[in-house]
Protein backbone atom coordinates (compact mmCIF):
# COMPACT_ATOMS: atom_id res chain seq x y z
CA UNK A 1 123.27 32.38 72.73
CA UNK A 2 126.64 33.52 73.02
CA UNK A 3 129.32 30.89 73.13
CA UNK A 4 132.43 31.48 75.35
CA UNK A 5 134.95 31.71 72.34
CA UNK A 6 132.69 34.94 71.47
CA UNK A 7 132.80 36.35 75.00
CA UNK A 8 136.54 36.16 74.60
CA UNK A 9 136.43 37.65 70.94
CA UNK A 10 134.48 40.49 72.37
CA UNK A 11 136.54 40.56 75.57
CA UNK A 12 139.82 41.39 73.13
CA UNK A 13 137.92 44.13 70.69
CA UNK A 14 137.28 45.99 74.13
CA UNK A 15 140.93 46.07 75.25
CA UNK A 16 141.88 48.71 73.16
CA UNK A 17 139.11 50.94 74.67
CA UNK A 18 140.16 49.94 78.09
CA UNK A 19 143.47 50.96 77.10
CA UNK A 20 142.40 54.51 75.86
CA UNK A 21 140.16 54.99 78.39
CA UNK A 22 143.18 54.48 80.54
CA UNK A 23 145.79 56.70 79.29
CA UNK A 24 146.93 59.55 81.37
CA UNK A 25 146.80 63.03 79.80
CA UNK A 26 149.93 64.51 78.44
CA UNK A 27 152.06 66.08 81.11
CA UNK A 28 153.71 68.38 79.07
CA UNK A 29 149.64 70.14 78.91
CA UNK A 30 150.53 72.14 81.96
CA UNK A 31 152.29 74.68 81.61
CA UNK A 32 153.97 77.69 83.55
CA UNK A 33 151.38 80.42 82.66
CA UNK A 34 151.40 83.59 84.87
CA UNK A 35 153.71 84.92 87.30
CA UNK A 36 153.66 87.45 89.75
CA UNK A 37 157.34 87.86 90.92
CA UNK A 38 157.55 91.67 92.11
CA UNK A 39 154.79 93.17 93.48
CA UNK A 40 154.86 96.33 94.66
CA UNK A 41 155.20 98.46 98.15
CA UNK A 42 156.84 95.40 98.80
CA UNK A 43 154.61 92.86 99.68
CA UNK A 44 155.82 89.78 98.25
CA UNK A 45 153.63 87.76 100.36
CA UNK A 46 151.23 88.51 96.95
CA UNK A 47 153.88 86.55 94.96
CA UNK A 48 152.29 83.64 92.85
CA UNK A 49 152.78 81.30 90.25
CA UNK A 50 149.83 79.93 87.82
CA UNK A 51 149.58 76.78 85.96
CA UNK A 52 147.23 76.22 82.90
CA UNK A 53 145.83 72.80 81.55
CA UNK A 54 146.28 73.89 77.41
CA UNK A 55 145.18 70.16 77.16
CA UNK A 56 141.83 68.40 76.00
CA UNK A 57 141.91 66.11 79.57
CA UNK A 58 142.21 66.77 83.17
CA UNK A 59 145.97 65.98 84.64
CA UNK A 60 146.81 64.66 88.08
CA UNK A 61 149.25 66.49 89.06
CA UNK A 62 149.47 65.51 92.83
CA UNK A 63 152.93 65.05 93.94
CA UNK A 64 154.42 67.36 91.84
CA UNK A 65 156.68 70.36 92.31
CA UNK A 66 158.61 73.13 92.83
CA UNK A 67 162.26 72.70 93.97
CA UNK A 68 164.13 75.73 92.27
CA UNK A 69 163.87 79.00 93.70
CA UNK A 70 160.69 78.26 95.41
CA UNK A 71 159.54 74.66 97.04
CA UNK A 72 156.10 73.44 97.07
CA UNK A 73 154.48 70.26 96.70
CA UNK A 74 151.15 69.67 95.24
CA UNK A 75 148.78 67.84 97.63
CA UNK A 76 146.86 64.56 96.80
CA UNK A 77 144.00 64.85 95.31
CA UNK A 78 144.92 67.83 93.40
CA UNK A 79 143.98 67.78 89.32
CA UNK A 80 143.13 70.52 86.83
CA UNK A 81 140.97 70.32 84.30
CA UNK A 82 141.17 71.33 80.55
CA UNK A 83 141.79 74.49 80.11
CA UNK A 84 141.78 75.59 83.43
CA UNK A 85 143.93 77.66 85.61
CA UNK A 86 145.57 76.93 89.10
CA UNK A 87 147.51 79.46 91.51
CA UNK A 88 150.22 78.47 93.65
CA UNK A 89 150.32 81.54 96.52
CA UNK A 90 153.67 82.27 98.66
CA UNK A 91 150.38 83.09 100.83
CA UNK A 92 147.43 82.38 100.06
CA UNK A 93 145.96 84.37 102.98
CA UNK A 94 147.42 87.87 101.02
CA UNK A 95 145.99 86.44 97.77
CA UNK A 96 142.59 85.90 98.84
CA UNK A 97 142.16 89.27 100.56
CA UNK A 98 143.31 91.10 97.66
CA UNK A 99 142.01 88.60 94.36
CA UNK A 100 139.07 87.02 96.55
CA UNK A 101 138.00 83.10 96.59
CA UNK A 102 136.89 83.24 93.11
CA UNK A 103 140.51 82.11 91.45
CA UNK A 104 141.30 78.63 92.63
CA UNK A 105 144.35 78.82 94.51
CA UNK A 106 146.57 76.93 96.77
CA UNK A 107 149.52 77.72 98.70
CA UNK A 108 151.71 78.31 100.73
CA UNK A 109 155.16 77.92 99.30
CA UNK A 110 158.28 78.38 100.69
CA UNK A 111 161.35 80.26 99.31
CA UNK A 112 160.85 83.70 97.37
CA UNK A 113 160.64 84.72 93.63
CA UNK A 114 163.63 86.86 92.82
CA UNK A 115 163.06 90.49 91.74
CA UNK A 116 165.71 90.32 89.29
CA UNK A 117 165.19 87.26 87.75
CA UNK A 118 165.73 82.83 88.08
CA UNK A 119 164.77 79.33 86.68
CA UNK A 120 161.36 78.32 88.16
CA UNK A 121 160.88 74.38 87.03
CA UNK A 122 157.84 72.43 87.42
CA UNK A 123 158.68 68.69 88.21
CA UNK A 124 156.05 65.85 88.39
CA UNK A 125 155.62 63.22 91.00
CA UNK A 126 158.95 61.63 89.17
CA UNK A 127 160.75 64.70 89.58
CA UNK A 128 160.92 65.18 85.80
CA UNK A 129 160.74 68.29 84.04
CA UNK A 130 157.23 69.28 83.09
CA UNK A 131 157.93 73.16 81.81
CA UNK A 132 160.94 75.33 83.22
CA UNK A 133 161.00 79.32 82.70
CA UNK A 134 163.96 81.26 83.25
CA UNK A 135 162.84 84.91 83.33
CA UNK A 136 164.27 88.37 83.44
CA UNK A 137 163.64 92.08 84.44
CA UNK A 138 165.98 93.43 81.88
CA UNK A 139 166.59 93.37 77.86
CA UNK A 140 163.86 91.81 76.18
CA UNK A 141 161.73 91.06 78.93
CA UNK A 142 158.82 93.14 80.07
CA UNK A 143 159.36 96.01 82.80
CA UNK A 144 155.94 95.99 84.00
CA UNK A 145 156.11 93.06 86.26
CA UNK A 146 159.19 94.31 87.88
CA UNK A 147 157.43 96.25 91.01
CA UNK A 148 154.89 98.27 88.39
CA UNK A 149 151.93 96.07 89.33
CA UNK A 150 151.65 94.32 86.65
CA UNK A 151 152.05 90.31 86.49
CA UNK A 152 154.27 88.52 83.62
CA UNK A 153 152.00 86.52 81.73
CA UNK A 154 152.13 83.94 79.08
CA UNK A 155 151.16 85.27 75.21
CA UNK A 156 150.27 81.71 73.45
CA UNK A 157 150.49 78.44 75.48
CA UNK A 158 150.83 76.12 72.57
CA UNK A 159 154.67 78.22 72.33
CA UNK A 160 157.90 77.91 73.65
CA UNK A 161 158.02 78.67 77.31
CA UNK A 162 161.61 80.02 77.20
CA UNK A 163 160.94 82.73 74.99
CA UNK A 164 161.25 86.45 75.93
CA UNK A 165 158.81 87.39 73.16
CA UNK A 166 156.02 84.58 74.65
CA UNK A 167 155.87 86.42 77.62
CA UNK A 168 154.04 90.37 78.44
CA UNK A 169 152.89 92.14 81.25
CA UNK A 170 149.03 92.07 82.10
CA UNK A 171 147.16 95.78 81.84
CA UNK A 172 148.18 97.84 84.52
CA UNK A 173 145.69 98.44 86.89
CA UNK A 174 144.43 102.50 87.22
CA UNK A 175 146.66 103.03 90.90
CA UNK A 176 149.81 100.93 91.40
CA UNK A 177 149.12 97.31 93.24
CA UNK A 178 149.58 94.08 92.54
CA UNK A 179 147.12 92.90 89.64
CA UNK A 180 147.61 90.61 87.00
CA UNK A 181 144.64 87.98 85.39
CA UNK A 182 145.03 84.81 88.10
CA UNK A 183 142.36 82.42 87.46
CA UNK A 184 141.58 83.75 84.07
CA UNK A 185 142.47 84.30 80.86
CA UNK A 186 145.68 86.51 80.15
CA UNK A 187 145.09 90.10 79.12
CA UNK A 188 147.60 89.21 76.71
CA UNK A 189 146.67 85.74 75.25
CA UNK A 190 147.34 84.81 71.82
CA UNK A 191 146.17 81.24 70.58
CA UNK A 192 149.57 82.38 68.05
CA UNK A 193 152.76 84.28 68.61
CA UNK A 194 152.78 87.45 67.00
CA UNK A 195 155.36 88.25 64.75
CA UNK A 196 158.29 90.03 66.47
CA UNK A 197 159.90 92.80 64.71
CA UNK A 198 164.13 92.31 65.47
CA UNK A 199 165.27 95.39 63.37
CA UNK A 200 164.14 97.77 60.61
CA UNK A 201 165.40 98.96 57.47
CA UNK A 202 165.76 102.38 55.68
């Protein structure tokens, strides 16, 4: 028979698994992943931004947003997964008539990714600073995103998001339209950075 002080000696040896089994997954696991900011012909109603889960644990991520450049506001209800992909569509109508219903995908937001180049921040439900990119179309960013078809894509999660050199364009597709890898893995991933080659000697 087991006496109450046991119960209670059990009750505390539990806690701590009550408390793991608890804890949120990192935030800082999503990250800013894939962007398509220029498609071509014009048609930036095929604009989107992805979000990866590089994490071992599925993150809520209802409530959180974008306020910078574009605005959007996850629903509730909304999670991903680890290691799984999300795209947020300027519209999701365009998206899903040229990438299908295969890629999960949400939208619409409001506002419009520049062709030339801005900050896009991710903010959680306490409008904090999740991951924040601040790309280009010139020096040592890719061209191929800018209007080429191509999207700009992440090389190696686990790196730096503000880094020129952690970011390519996906393959370019055979004629010119808007392409990229959204809902998959980037033509371009790298579980490392490769090295990057600043000058060379005689």
């Amino acid at each position: 028979m087991i006496t109450l002080d046991r119960w209670a000696f059990l009750t505390v040896l539990a806690l701590p698994l009550a408390v793991a089994w608890a804890t949120p997954a990192p935030a800082h696991d999503i990250v800013l992943n894939e962007l398509m900011y220029h498609p071509p012909g014009g048609s930036d109603g095929l604009q989107y931004v992805e979000l990866c889960n590089r994490g071992n644990a599925e993150v809520d991520i209802a409530g959180w947003s974008f306020e910078k450049g574009i605005q959007f506001v996850f629903p509730t209800g909304t999670r991903l997964g680890a290691g799984a992909y999300l795209v947020v569509c300027r519209s999701l109508a365009e998206f899903q008539d040229r990438h299908g219903t295969e890629p999960r995908a949400i939208g619409d937001f409001t506002g419009k990714l520049s062709h030339d180049g801005e900050a896009v921040e991710l903010l959680d439900a306490q409008k904090q600073v999740v991951d924040a990119l601040k790309y280009g179309d010139d020096g040592d960013w890719p061209m191929g995103p800018d209007g080429y078809s191509a999207a700009l894509e992440r090389i190696s999660p686990g790196t730096e998001t503000n880094r020129p050199e952690n970011w390519a364009a996906s393959k370019l597709p055979p004629v010119r339209k808007a392409m990229g890898t959204p809902g998959r893995e980037n033509d371009c991933f790298s579980a490392n950075l490769p090295p990057v080659i600043s000058s060379v000697g005689s």
